[in-house]
PDB file of N, CA and C in Angstrom:
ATOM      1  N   UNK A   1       0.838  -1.176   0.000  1.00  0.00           N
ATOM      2  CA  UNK A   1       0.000   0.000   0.000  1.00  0.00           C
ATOM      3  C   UNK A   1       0.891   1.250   0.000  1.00  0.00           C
ATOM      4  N   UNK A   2       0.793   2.282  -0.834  1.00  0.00           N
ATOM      5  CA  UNK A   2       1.438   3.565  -0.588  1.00  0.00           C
ATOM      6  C   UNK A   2       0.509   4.758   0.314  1.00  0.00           C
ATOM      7  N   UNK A   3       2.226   5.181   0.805  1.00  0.00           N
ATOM      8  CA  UNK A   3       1.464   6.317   1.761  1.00  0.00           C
ATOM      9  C   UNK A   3       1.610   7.805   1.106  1.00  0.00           C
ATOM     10  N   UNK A   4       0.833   8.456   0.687  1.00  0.00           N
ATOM     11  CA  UNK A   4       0.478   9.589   0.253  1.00  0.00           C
ATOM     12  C   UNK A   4       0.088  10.593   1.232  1.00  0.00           C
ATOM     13  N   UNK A   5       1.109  11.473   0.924  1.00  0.00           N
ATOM     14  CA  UNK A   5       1.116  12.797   2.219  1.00  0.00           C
ATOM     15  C   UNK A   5       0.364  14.180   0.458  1.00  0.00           C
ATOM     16  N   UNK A   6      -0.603  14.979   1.348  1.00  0.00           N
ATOM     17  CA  UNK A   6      -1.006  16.029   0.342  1.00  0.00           C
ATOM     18  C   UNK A   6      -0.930  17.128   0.915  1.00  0.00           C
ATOM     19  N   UNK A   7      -0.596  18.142   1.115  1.00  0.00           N
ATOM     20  CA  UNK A   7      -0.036  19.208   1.212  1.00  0.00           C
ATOM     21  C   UNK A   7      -0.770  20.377   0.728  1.00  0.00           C
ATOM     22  N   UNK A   8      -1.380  20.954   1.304  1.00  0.00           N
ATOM     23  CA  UNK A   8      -2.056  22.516   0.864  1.00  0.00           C
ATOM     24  C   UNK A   8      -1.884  23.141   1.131  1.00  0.00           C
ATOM     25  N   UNK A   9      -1.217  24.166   0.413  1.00  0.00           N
ATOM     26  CA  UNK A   9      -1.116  25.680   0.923  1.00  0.00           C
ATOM     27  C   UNK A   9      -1.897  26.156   0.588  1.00  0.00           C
ATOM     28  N   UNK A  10      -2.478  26.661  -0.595  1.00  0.00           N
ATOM     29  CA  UNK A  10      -3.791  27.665  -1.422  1.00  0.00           C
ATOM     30  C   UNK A  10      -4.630  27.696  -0.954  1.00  0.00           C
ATOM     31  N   UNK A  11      -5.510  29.243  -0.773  1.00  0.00           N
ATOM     32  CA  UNK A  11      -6.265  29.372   0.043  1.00  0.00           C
ATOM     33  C   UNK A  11      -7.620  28.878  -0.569  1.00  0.00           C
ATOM     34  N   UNK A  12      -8.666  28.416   0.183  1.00  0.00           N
ATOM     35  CA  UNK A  12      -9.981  27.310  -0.233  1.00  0.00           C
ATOM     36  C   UNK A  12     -10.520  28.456  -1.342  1.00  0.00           C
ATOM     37  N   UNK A  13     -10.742  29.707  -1.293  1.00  0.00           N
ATOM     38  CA  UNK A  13     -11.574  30.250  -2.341  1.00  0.00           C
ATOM     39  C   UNK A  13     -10.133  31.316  -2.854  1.00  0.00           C
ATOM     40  N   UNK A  14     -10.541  31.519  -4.477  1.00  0.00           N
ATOM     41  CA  UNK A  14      -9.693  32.314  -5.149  1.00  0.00           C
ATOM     42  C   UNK A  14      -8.867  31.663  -6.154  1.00  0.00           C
ATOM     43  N   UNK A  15      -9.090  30.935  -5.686  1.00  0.00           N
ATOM     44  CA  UNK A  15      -8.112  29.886  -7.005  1.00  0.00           C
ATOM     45  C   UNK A  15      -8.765  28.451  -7.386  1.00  0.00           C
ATOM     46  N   UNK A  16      -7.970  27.492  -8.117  1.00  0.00           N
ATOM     47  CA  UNK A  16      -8.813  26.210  -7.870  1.00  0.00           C
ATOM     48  C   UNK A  16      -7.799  25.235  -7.005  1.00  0.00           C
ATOM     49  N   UNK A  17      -6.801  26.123  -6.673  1.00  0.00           N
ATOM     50  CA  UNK A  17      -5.641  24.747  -6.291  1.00  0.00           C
ATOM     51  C   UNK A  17      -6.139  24.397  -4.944  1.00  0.00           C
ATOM     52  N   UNK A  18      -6.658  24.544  -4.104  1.00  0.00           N
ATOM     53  CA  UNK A  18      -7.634  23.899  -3.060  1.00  0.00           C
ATOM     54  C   UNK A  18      -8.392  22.373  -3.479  1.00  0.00           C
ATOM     55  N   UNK A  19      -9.744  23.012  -4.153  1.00  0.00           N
ATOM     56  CA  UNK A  19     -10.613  22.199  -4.939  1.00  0.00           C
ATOM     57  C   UNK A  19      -9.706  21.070  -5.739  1.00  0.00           C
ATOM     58  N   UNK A  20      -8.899  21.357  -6.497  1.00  0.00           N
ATOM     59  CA  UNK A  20      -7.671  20.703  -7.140  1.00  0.00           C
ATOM     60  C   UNK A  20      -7.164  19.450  -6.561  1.00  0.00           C
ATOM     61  N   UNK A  21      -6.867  20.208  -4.674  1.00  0.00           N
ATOM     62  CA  UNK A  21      -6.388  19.327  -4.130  1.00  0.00           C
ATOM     63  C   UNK A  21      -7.430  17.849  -3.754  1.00  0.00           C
ATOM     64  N   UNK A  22      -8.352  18.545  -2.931  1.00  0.00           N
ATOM     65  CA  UNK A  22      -9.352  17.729  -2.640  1.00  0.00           C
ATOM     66  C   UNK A  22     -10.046  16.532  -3.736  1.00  0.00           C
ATOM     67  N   UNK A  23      -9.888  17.259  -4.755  1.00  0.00           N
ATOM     68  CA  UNK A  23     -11.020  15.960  -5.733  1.00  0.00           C
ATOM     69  C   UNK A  23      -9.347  15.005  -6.253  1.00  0.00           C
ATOM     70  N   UNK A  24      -8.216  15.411  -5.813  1.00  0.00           N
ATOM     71  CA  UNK A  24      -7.369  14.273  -6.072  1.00  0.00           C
ATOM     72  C   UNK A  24      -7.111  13.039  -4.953  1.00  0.00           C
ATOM     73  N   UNK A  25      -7.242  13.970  -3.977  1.00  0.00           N
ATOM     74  CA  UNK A  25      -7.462  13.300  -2.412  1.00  0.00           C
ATOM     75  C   UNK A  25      -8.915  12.364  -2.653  1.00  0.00           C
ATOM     76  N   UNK A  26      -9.838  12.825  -2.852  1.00  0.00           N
ATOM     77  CA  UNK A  26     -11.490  12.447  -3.068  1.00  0.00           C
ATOM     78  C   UNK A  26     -10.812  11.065  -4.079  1.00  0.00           C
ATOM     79  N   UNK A  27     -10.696  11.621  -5.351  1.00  0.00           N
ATOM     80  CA  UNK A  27     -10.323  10.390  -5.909  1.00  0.00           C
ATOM     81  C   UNK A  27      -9.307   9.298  -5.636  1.00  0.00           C
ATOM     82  N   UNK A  28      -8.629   9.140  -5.044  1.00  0.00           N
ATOM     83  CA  UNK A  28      -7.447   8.980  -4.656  1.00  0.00           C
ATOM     84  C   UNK A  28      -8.121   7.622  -3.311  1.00  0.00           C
ATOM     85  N   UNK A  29      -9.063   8.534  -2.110  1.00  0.00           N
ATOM     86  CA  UNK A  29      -9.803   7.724  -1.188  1.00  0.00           C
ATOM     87  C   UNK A  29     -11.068   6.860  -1.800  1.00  0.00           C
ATOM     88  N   UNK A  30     -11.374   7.296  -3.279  1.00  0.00           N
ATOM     89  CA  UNK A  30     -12.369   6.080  -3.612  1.00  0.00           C
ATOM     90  C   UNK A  30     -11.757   4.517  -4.192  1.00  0.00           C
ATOM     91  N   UNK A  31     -10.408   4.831  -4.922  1.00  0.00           N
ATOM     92  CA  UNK A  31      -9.476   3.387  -4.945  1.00  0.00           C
ATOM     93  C   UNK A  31     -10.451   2.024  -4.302  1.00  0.00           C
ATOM     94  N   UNK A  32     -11.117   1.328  -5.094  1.00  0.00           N
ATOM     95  CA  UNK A  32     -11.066   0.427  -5.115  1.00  0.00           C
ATOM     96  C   UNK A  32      -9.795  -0.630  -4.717  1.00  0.00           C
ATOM     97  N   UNK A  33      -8.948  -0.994  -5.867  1.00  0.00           N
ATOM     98  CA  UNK A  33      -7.937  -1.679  -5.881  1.00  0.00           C
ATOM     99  C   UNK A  33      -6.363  -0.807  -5.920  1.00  0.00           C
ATOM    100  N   UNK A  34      -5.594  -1.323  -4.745  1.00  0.00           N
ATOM    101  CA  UNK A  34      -3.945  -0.584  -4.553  1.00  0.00           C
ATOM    102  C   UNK A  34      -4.853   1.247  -4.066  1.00  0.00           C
ATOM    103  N   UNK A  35      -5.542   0.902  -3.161  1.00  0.00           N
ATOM    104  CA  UNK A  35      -6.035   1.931  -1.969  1.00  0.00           C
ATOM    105  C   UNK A  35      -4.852   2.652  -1.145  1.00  0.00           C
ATOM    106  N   UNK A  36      -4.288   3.785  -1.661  1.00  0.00           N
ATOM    107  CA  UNK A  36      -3.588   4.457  -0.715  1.00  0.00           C
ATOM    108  C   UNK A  36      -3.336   4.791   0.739  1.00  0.00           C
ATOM    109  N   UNK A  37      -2.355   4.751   1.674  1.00  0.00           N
ATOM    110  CA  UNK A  37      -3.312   5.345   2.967  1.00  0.00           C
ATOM    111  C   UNK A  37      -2.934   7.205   2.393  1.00  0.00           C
ATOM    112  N   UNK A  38      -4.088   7.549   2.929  1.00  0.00           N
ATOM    113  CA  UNK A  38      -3.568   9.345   2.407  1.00  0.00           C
ATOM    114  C   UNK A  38      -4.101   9.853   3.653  1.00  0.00           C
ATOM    115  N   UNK A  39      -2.974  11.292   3.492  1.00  0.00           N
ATOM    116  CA  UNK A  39      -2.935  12.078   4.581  1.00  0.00           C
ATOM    117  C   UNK A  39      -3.310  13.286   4.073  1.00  0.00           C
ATOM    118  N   UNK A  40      -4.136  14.124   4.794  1.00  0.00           N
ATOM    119  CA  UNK A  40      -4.171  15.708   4.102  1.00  0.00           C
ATOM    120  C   UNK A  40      -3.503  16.742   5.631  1.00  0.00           C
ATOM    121  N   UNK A  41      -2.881  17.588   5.367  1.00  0.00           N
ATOM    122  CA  UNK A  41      -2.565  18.452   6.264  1.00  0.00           C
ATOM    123  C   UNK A  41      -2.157  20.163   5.406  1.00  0.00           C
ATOM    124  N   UNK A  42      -3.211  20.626   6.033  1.00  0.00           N
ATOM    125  CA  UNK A  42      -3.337  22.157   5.433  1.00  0.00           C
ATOM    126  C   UNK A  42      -2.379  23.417   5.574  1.00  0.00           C
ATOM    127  N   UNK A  43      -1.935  23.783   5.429  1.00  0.00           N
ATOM    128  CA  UNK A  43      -0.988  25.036   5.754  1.00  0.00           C
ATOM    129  C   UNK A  43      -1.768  26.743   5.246  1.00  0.00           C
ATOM    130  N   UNK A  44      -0.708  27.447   5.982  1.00  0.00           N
ATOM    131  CA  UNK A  44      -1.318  28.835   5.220  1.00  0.00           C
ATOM    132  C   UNK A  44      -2.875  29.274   5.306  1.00  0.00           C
ATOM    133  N   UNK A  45      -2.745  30.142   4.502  1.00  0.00           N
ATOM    134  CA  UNK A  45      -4.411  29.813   4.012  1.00  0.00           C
ATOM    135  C   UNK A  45      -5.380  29.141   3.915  1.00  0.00           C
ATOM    136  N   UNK A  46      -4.661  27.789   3.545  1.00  0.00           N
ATOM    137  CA  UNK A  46      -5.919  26.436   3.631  1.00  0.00           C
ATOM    138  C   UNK A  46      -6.534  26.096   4.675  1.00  0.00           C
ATOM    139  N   UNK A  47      -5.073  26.378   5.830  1.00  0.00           N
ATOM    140  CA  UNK A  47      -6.562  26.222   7.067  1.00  0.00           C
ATOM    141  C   UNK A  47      -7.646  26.569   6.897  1.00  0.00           C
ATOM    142  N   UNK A  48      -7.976  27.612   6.421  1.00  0.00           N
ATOM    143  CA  UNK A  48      -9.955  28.352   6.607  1.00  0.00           C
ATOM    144  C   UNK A  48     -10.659  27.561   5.779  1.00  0.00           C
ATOM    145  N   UNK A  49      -9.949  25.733   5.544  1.00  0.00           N
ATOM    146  CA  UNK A  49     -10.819  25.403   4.523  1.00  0.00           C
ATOM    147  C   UNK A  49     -11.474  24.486   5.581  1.00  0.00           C
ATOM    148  N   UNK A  50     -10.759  24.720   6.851  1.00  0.00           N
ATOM    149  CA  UNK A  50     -11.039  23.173   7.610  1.00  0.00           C
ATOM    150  C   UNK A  50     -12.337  24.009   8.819  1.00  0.00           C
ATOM    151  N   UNK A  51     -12.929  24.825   8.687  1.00  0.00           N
ATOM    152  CA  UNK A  51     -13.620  25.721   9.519  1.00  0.00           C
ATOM    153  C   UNK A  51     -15.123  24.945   9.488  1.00  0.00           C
ATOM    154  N   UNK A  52     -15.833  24.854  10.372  1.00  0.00           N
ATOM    155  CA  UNK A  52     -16.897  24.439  10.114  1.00  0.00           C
ATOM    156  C   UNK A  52     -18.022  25.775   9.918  1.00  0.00           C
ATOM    157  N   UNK A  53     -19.331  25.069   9.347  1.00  0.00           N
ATOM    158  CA  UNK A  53     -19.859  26.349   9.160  1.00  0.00           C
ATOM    159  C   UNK A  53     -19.851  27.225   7.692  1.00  0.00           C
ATOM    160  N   UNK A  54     -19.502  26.374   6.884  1.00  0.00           N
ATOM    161  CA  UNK A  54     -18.529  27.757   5.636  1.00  0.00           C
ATOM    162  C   UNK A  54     -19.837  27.760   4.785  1.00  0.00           C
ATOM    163  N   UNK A  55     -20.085  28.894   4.295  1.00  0.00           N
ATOM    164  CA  UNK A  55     -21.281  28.524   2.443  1.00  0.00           C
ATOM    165  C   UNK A  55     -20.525  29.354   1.852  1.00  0.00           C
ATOM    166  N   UNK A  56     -19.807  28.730   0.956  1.00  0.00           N
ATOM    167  CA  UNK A  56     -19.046  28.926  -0.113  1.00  0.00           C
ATOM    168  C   UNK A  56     -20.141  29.612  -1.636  1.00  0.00           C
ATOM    169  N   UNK A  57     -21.097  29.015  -1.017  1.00  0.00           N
ATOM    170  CA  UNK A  57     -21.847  30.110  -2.110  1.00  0.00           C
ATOM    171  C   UNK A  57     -21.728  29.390  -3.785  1.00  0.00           C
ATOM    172  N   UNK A  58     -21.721  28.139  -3.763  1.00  0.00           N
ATOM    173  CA  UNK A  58     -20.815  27.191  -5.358  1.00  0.00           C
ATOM    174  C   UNK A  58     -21.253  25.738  -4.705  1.00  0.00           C
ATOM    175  N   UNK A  59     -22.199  25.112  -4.117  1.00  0.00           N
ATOM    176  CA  UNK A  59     -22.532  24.049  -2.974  1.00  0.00           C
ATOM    177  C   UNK A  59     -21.862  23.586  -1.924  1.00  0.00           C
ATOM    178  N   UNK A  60     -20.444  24.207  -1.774  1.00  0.00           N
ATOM    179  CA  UNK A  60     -19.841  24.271  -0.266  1.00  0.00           C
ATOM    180  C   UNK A  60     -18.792  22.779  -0.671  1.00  0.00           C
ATOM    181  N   UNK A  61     -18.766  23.135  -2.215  1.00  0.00           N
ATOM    182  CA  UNK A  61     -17.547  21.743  -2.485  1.00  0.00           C
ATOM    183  C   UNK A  61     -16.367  21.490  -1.590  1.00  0.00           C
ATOM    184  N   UNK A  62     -15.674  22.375  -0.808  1.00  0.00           N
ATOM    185  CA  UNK A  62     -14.661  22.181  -0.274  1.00  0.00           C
ATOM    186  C   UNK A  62     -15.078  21.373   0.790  1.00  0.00           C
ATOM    187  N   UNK A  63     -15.695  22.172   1.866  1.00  0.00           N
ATOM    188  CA  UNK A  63     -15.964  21.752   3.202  1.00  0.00           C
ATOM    189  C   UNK A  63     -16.658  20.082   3.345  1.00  0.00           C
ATOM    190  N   UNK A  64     -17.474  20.458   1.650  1.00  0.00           N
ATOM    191  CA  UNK A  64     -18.151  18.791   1.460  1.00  0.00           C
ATOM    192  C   UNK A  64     -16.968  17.999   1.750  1.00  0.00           C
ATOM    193  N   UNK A  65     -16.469  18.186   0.663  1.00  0.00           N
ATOM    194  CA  UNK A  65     -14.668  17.447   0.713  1.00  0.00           C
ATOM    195  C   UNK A  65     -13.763  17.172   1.541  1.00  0.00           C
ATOM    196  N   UNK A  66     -13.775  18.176   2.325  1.00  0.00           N
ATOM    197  CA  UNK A  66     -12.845  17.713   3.621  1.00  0.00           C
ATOM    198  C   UNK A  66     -13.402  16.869   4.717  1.00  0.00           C
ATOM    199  N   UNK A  67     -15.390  17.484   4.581  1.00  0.00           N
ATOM    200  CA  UNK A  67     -15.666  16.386   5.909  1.00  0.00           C
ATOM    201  C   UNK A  67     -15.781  15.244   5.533  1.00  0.00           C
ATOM    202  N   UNK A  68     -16.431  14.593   3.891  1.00  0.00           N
ATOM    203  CA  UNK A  68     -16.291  13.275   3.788  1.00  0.00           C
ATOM    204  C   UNK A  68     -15.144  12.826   3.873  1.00  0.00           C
ATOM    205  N   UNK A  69     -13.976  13.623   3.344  1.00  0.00           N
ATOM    206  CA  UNK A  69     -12.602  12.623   3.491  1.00  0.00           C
ATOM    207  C   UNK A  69     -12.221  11.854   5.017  1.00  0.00           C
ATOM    208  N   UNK A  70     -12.340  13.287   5.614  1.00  0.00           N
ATOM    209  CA  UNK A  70     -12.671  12.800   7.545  1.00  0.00           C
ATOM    210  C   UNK A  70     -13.385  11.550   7.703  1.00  0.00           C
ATOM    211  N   UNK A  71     -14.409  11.694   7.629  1.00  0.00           N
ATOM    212  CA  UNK A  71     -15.714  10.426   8.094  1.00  0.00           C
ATOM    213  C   UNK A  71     -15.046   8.993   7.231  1.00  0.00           C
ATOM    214  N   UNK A  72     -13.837   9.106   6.226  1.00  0.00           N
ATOM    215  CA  UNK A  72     -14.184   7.823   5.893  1.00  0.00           C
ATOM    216  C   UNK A  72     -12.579   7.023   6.428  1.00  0.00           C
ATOM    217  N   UNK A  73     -12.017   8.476   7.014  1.00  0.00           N
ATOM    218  CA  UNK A  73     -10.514   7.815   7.719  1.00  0.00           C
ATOM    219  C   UNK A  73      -9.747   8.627   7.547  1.00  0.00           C
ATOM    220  N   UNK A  74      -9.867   9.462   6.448  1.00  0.00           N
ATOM    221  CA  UNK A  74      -7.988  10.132   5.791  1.00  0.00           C
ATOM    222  C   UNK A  74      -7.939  11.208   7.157  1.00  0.00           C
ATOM    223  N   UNK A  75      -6.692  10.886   7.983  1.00  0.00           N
ATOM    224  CA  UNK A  75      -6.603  12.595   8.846  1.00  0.00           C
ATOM    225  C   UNK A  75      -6.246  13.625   7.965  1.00  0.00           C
ATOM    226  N   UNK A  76      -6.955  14.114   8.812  1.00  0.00           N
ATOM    227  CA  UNK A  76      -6.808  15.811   7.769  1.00  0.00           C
ATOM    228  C   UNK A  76      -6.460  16.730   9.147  1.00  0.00           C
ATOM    229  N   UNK A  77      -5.494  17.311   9.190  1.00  0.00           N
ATOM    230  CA  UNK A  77      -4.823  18.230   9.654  1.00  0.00           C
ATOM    231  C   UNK A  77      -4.672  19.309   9.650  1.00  0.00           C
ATOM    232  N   UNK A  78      -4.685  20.708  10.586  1.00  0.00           N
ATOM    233  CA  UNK A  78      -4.239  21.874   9.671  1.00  0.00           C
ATOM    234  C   UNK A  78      -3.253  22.637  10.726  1.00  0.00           C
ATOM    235  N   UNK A  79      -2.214  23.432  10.468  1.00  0.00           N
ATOM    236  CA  UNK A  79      -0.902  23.626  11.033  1.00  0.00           C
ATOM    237  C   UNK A  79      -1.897  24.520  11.863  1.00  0.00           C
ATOM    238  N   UNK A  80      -0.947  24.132  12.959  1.00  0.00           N
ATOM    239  CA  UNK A  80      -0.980  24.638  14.240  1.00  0.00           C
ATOM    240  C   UNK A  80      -1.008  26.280  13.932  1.00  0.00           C
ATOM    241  N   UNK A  81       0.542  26.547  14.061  1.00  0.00           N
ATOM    242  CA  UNK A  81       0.810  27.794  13.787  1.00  0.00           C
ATOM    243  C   UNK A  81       0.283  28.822  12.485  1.00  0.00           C
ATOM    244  N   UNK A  82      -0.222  27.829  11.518  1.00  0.00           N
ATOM    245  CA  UNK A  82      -1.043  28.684  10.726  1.00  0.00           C
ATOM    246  C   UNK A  82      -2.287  29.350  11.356  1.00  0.00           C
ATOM    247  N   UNK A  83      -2.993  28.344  11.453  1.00  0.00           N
ATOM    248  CA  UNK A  83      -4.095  28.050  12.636  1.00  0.00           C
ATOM    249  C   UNK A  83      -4.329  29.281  13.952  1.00  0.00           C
ATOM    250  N   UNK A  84      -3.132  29.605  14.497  1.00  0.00           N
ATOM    251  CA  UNK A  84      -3.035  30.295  15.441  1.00  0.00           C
ATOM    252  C   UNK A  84      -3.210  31.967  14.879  1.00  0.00           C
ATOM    253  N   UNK A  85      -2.337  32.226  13.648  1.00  0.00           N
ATOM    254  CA  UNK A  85      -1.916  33.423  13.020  1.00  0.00           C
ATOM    255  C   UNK A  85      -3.257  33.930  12.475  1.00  0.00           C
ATOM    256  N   UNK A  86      -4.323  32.661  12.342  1.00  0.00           N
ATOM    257  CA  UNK A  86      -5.231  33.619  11.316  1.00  0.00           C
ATOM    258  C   UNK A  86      -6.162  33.335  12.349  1.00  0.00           C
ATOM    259  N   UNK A  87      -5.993  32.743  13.615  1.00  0.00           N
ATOM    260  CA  UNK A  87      -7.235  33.723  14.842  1.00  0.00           C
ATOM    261  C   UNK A  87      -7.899  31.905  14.553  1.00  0.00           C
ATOM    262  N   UNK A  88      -7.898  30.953  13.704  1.00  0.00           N
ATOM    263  CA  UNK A  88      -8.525  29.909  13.778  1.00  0.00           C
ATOM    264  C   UNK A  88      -8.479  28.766  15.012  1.00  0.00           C
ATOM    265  N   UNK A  89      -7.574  28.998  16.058  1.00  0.00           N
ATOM    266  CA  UNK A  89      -7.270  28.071  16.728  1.00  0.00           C
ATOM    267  C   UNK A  89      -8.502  27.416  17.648  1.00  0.00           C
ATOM    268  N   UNK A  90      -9.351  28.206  18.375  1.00  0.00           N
ATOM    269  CA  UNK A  90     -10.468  27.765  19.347  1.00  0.00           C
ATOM    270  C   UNK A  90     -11.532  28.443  17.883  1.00  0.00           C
ATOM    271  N   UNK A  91     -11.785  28.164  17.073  1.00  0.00           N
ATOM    272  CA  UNK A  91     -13.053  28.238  16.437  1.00  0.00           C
ATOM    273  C   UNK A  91     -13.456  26.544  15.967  1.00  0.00           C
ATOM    274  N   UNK A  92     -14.901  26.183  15.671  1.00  0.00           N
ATOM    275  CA  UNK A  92     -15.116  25.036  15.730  1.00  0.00           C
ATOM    276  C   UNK A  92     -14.394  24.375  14.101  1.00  0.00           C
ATOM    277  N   UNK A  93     -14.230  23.273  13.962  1.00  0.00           N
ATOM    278  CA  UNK A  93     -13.605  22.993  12.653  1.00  0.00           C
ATOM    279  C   UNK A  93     -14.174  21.444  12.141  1.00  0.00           C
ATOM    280  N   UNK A  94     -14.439  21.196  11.323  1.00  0.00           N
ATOM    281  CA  UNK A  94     -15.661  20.120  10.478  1.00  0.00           C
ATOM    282  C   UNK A  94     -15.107  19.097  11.560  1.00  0.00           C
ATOM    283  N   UNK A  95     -16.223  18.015  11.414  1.00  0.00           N
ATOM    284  CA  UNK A  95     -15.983  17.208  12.105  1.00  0.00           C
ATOM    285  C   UNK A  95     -14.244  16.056  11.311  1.00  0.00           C
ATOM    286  N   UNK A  96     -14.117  15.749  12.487  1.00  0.00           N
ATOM    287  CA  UNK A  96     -12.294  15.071  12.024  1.00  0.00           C
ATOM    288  C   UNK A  96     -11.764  15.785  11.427  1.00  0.00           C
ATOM    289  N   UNK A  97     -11.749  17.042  11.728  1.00  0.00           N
ATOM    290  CA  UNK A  97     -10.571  17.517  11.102  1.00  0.00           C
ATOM    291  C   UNK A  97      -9.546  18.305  12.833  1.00  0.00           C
ATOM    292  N   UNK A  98      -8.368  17.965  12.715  1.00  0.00           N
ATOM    293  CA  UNK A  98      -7.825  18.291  13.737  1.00  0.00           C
ATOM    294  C   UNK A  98      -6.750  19.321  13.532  1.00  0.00           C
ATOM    295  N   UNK A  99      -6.252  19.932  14.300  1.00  0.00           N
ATOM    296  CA  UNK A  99      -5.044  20.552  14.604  1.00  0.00           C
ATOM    297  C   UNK A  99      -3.868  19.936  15.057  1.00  0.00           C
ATOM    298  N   UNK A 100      -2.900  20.171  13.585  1.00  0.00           N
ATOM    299  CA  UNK A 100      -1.572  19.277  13.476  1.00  0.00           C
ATOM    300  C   UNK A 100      -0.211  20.367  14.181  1.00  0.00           C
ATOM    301  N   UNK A 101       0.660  19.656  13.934  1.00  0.00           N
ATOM    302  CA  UNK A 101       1.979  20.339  14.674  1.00  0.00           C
ATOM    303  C   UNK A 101       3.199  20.024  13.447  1.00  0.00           C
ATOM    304  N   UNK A 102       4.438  20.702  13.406  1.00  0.00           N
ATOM    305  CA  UNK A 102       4.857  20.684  12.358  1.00  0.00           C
ATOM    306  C   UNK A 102       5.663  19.639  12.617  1.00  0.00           C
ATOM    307  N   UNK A 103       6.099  19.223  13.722  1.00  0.00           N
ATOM    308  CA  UNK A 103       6.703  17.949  13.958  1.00  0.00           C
ATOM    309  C   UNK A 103       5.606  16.358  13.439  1.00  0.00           C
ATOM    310  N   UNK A 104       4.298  16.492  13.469  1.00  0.00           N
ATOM    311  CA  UNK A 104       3.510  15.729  12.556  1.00  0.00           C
ATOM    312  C   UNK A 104       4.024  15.565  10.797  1.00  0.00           C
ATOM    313  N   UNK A 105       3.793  16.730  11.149  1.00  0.00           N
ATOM    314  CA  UNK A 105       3.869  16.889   9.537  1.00  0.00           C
ATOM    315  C   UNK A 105       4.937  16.380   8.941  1.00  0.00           C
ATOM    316  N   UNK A 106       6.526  16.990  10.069  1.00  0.00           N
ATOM    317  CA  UNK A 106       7.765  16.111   9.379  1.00  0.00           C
ATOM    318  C   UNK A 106       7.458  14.052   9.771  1.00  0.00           C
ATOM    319  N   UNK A 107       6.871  14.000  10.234  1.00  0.00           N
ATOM    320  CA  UNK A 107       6.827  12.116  10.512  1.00  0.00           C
ATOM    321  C   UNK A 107       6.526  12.100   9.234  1.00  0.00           C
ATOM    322  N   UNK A 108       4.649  12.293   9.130  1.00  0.00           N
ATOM    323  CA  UNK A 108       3.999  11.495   7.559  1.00  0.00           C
ATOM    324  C   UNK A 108       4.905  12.357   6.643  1.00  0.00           C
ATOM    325  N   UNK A 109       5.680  13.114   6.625  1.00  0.00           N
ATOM    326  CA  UNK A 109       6.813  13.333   5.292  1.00  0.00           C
ATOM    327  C   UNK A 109       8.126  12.351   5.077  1.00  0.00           C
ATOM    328  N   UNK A 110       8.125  11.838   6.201  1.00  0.00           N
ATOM    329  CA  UNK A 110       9.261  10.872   6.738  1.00  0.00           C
ATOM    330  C   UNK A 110       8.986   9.433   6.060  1.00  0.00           C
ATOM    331  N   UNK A 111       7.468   8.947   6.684  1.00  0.00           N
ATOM    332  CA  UNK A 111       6.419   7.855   6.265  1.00  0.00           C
ATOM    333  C   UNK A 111       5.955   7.557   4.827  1.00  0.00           C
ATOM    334  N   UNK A 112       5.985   8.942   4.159  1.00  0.00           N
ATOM    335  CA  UNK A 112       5.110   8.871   2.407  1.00  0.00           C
ATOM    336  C   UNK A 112       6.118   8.290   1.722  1.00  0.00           C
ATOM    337  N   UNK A 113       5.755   7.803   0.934  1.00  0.00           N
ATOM    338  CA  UNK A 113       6.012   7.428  -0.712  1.00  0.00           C
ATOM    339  C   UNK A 113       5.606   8.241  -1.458  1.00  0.00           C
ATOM    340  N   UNK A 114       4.974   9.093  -1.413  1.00  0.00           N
ATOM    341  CA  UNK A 114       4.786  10.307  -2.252  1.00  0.00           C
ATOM    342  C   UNK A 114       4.047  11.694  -1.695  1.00  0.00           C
ATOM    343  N   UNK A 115       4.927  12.817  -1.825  1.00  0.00           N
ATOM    344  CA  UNK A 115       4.576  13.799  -1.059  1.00  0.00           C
ATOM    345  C   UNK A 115       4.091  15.132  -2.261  1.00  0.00           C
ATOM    346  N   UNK A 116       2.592  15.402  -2.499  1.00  0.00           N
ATOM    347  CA  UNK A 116       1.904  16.271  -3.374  1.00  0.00           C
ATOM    348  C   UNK A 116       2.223  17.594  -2.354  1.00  0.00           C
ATOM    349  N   UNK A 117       1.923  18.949  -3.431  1.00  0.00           N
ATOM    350  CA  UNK A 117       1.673  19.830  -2.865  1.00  0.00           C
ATOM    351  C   UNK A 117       1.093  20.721  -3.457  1.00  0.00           C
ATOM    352  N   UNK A 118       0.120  21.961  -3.475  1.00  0.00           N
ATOM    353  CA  UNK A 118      -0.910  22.671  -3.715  1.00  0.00           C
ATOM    354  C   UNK A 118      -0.973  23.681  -2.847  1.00  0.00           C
TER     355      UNK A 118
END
């Protein structure tokens, strides 16, 4: 099985490299056969993708995205210290999605077989 670390920096609205990320992650967790384990952990900007609560105003594709990835196993992460800088730290955040540390982040970079980034 490969371990797939995904990496987001881009912020959830303004671009597509968010969305980008997620429907590769999305596709990636529907694998039938040679099922990845995948990791998502957000940086920057992307944290505000992990916020609960969001209407994106477009059917809320992201937040869809991050909470099913949650509910079906992938941790999804979002940096601490990003987290902290943009005031996100005690606000509520989709269900399974947690607050990572950058020493996390270096393990599953340590752990992957392949490390994406966005």
């Amino acid at each position: 099985m490969q371990n797939i670390l995904i990496i987001i920096h881009a912020a959830p609205y303004g671009s597509e490299r968010c969305l980008s990320a997620l429907r590769l992650a999305t596709a990636l967790a529907a694998r039938e056969a040679d099922k990845p384990c995948l990791r998502l952990f957000l940086m920057s900007d992307a944290t505000v993708a992990g916020l609960a609560q969001q209407n994106d105003g477009a059917g809320n594709a992201i937040p869809t995205m991050l909470a099913q990835l949650a509910a079906e196993g992938v941790p999804v992460k979002l940096c601490r210290t990003c987290a902290l800088a943009r005031g996100l730290a005690e606000l509520a955040l989709l269900p399974g999605v947690e607050i990572g540390t950058l020493p996390e982040l270096a393990q599953w970079t340590l752990e992957a077989d392949k490390v994406v980034t966005f």
